[in-house]
Protein backbone atom coordinates (compact mmCIF):
# COMPACT_ATOMS: atom_id res chain seq x y z
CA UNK A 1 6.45 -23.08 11.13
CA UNK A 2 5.09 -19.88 10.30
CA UNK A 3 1.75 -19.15 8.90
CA UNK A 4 1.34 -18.64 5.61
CA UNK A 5 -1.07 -15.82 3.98
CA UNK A 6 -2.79 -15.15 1.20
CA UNK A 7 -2.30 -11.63 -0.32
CA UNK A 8 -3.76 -9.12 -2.94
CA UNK A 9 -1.99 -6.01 -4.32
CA UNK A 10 -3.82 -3.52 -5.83
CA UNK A 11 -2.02 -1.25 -8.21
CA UNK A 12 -2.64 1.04 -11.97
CA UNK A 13 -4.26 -1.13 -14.69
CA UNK A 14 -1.63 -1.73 -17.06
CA UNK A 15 0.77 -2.17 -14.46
CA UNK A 16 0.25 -5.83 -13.34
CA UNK A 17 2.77 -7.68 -14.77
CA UNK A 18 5.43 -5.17 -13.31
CA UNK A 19 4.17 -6.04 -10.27
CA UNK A 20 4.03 -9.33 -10.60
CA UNK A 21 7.38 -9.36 -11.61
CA UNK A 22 8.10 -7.00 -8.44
CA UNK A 23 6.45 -9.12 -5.81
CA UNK A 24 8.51 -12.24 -6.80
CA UNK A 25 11.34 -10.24 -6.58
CA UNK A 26 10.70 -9.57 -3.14
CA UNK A 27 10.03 -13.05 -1.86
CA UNK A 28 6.39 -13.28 -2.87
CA UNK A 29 4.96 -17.33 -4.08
CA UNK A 30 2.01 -18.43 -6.24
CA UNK A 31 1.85 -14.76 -7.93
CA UNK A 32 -0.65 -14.37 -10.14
CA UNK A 33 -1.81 -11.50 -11.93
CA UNK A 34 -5.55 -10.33 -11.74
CA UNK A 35 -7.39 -6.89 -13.27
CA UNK A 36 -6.10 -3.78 -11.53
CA UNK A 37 -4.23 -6.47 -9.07
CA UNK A 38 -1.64 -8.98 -8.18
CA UNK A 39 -2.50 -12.40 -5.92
CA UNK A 40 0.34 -13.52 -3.71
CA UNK A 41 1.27 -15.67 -0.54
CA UNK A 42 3.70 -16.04 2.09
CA UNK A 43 4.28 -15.21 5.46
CA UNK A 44 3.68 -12.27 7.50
CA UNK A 45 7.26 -10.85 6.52
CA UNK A 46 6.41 -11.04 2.58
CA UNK A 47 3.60 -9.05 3.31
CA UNK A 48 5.34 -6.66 5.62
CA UNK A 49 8.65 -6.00 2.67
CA UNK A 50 5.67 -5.59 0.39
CA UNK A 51 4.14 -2.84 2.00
CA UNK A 52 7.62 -1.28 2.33
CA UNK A 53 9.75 -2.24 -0.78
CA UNK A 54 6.42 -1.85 -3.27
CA UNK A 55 7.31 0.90 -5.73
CA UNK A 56 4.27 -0.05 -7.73
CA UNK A 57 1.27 -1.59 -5.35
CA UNK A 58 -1.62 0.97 -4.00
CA UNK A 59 -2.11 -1.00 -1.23
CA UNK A 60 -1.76 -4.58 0.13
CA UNK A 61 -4.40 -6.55 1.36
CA UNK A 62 -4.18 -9.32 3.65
CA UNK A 63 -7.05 -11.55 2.97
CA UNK A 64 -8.66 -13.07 5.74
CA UNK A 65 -11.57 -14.89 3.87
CA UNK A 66 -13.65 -15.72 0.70
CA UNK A 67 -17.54 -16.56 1.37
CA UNK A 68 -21.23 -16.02 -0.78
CA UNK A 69 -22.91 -12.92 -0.12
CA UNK A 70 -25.40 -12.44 -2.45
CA UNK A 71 -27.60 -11.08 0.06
CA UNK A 72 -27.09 -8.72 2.90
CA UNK A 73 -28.23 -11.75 5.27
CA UNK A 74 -25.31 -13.84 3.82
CA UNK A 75 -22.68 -11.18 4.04
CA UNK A 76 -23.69 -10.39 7.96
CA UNK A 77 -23.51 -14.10 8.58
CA UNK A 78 -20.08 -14.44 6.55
CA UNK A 79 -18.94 -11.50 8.31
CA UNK A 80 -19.67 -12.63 11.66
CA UNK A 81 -18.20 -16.34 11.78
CA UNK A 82 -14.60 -14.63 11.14
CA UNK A 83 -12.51 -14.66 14.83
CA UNK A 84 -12.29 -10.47 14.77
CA UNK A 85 -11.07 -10.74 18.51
CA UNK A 86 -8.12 -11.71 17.23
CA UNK A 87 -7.56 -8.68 14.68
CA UNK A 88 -9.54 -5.86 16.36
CA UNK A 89 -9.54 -4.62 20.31
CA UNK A 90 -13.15 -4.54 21.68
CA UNK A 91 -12.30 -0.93 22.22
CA UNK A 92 -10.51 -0.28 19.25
CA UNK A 93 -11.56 1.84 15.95
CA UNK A 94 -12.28 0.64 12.47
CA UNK A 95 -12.84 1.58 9.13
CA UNK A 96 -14.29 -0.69 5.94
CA UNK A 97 -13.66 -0.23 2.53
CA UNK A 98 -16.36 -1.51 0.18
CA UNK A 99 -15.79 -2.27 -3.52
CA UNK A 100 -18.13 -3.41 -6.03
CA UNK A 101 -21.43 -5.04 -5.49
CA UNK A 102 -23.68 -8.56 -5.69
CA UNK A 103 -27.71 -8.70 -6.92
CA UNK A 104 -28.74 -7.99 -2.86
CA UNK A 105 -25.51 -5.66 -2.16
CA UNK A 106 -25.78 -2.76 -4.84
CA UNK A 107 -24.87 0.11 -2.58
CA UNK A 108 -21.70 -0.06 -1.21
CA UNK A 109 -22.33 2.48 2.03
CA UNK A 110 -25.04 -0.24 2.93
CA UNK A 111 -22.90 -3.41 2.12
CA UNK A 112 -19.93 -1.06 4.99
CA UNK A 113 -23.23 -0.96 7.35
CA UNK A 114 -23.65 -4.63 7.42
CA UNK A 115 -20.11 -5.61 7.77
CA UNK A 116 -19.89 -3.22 10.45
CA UNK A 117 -22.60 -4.69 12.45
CA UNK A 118 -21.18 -8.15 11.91
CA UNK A 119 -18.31 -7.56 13.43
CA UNK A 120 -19.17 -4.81 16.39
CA UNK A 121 -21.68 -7.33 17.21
CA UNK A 122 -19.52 -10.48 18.06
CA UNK A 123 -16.94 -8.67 19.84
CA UNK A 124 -19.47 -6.83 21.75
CA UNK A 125 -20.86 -10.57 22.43
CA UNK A 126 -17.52 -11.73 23.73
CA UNK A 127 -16.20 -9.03 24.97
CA UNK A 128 -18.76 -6.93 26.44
CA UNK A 129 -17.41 -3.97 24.48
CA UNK A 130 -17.60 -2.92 21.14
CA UNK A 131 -14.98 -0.89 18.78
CA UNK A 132 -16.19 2.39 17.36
CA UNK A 133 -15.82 3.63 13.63
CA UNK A 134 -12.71 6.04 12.44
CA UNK A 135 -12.69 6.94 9.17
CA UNK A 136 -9.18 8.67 9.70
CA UNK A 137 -6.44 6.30 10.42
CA UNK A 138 -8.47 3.25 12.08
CA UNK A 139 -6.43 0.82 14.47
CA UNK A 140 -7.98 -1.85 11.34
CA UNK A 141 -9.03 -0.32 7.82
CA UNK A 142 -10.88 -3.71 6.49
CA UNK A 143 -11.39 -4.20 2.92
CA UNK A 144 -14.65 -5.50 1.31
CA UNK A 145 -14.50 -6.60 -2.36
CA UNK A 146 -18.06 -8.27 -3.47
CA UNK A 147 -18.17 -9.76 -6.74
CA UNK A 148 -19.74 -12.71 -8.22
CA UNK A 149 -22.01 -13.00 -5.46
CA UNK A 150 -19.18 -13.55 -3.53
CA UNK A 151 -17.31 -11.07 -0.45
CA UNK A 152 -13.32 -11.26 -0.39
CA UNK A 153 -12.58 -9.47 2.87
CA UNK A 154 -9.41 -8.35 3.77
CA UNK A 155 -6.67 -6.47 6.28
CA UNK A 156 -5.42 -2.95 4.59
CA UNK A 157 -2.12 -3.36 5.76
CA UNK A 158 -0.63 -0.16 5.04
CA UNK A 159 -3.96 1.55 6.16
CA UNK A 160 -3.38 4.47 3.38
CA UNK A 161 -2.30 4.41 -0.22
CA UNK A 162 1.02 3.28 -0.93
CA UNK A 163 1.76 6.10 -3.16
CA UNK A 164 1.76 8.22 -0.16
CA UNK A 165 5.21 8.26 0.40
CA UNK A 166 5.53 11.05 2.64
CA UNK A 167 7.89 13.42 1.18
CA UNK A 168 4.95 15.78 -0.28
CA UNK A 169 2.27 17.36 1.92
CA UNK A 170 -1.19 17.74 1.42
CA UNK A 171 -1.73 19.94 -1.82
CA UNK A 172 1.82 20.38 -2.65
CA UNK A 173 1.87 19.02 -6.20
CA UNK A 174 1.46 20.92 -9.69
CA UNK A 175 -1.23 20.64 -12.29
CA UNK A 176 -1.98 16.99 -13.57
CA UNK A 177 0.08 15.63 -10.85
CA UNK A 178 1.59 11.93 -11.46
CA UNK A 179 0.76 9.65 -8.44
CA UNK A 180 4.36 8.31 -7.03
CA UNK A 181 3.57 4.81 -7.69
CA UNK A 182 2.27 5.40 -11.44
CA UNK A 183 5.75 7.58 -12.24
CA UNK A 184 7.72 4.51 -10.57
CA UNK A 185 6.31 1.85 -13.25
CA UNK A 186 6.64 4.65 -15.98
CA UNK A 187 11.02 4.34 -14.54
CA UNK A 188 10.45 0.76 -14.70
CA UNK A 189 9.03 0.45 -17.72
CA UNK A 190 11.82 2.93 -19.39
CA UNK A 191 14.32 0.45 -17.85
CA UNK A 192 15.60 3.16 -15.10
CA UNK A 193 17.10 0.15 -12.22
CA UNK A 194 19.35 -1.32 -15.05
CA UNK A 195 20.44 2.32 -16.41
CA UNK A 196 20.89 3.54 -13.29
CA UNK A 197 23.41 0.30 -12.20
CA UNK A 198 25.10 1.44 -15.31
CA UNK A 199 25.57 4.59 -14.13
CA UNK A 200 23.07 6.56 -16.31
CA UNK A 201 21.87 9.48 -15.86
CA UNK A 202 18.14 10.74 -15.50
CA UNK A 203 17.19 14.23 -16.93
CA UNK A 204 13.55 15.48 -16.98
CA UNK A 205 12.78 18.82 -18.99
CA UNK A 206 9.51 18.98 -17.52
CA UNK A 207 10.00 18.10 -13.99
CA UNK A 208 6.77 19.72 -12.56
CA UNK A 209 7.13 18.57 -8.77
CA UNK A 210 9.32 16.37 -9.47
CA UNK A 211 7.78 12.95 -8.49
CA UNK A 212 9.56 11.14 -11.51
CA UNK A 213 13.27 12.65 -10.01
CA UNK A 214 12.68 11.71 -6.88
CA UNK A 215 11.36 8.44 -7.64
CA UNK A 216 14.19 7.72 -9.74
CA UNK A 217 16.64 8.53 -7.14
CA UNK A 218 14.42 6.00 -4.68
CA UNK A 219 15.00 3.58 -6.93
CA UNK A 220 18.82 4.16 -7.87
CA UNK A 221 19.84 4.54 -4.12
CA UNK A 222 18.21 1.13 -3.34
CA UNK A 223 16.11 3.24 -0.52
CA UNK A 224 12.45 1.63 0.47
CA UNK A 225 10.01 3.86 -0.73
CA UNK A 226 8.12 3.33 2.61
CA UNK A 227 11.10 4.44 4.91
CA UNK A 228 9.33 8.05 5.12
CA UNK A 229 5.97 7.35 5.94
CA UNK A 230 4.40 8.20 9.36
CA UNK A 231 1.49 5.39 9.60
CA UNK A 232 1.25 2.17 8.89
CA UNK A 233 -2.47 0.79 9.30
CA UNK A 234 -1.00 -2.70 10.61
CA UNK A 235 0.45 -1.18 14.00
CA UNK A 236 -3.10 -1.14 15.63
CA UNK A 237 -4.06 -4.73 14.46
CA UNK A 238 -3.92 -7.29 16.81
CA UNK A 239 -2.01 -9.60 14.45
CA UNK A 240 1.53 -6.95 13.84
CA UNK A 241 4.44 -8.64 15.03
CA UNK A 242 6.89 -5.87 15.88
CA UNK A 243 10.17 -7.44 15.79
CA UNK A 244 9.65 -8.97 12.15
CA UNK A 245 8.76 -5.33 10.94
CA UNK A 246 11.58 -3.50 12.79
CA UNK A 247 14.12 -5.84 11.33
CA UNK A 248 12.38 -5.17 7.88
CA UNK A 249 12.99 -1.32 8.60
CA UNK A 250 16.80 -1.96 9.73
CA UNK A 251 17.86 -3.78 6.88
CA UNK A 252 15.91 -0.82 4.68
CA UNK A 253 17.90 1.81 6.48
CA UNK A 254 21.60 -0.54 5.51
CA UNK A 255 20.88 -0.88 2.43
CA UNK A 256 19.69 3.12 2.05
CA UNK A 257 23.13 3.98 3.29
CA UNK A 258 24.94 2.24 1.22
CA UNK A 259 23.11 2.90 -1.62
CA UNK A 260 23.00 6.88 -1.56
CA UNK A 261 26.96 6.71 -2.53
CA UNK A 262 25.82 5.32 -6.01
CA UNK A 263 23.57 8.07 -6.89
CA UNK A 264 23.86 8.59 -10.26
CA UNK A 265 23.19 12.55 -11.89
CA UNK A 266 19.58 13.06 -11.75
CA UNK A 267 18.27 16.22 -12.97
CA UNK A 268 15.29 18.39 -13.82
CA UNK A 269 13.72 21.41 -15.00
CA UNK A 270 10.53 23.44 -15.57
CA UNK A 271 9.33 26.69 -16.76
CA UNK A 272 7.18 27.27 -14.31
CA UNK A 273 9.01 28.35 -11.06
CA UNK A 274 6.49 27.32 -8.42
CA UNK A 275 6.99 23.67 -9.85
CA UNK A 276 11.01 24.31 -9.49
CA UNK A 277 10.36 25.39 -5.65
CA UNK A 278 7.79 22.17 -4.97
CA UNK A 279 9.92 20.05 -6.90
CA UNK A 280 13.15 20.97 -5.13
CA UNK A 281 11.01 20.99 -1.18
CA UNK A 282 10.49 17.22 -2.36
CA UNK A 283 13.54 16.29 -3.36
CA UNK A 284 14.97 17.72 0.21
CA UNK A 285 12.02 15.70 2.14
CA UNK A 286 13.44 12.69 0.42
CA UNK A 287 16.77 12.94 1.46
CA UNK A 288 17.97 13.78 -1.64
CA UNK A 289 18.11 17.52 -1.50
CA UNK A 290 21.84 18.51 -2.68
CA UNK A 291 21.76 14.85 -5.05
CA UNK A 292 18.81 15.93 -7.71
């Protein structure tokens, strides 16, 4: 039988019960909807199609366990009991995350410092070795929420945000830019999927760089928002099981295919003709440059 996880996906406040709603349509049990996040289990697969069918999560977490850490001495110990030899290479990179705090754990570079330790210093017991930090694209990004007096710690899966899509470089966005996965729940909100099965069309007067068009057309050619991106933080953990996550992408690029012959008219415009030009270099990065 295969394993079953527990998961959390973080995503806009406001925007949880789309998610929710999201994450069950892709598979996901025992969803449950938290502040700024949804909770949800299943096996390594759900958590894979999440990373790569989410239009609305920032990331997803795979949590690996729950324990008091009030104090720095409790979060080291906490830390260390977890089996990282089976997540991280001895001579492998890492990066933590650290969110909030606890009454002995108010800084959160500090509360990184001691989780670090923890785990460089049981794999160095083990294995002789030890991995080094890598703040840019890690083999394992690890997640640290402390709250309550309490550490959640956690697998980044996708290793970056999930609103990097990968069809806009670094920079290339207009004033007041919308982030992708923010202008995806604003579609889904408005009701876009079911307009766009109708055959509706989507017309924005003030395109800027066009994240809204493009998302639109992501959504209305059934194409996984995730199909473009580069990285995935999961392909240096020890855990990744390849041949789940390439049949993931295969059935992604069938139904893309099919779905592109269904794009509806989607259409935009802006005064500003730098946004037109941005706007347009997006579109064509998407795969949708002669369709918007």
């Amino acid at each position: 039988m295969s394993t079953t996880f527990r998961y959390a996906a973080t995503c806009p406040k406001s925007v949880e019960s789309l998610l929710a709603a999201e994450l069950r349509a892709l598979g996901a049990a025992e969803v449950r909807e938290t502040r700024a996040a949804v909770t949800f289990s299943g096996p390594l697969e759900t958590g894979y199609r999440a990373c790569l069918w989410s239009r609305l999560a920032s990331r997803i977490l795979l949590t690996l366990a729950e324990f008091p850490a009030a104090t720095a001495d409790e979060l080291y110990a906490g830390v260390a009991a977890l089996p990282w030899e089976e997540h991280i290479a001895s001579d492998g990179t890492l990066a933590i995350d650290v969110v909030g705090s606890t009454a002995g754990l108010t800084h959160t570079r500090f509360a990184a410092q001691k989780a670090k330790d923890a785990i460089v210093d049981r794999l160095r017991e083990r294995a002789g070795t030890r991995p080094s930090v890598e703040f840019e694209r890690p083999d394992v990004r690890v997640n640290l929420r402390l709250a309550r007096e309490r550490a959640t710690l956690s697998i980044d899966l996708a290793g970056e945000p999930l609103h990097e899509r990968g069809y806009r470089t670094p920079g290339e966005q207009t004033e007041a830019p919308l982030k992708e996965n923010l202008a995806a729940a604003v579609l889904v909100r408005a009701g876009w999927p079911e307009l766009a099965a109708g055959g509706g069309a989507l017309i924005d007067p003030m395109c800027g760089s066009g994240t809204l068009l493009v998302e639109g057309a992501l959504m209305a050619a059934d194409r996984a928002p995730g199909l473009l991106r580069e990285h995935w933080g999961f392909v240096g953990w020890l855990g990744h099981d390849a041949d789940v996550w390439h049949a993931l992408l295969d059935e992604a690029d069938d139904r893309a295919d099919a779905g592109r012959a269904r794009l509806p008219v989607i259409a935009g415009y802006d005064a500003d003709v730098r946004a037109v030009e941005l706007a347009r270099a997006c579109a064509k990065r998407a795969g949708f440059g002669s369709a918007i």
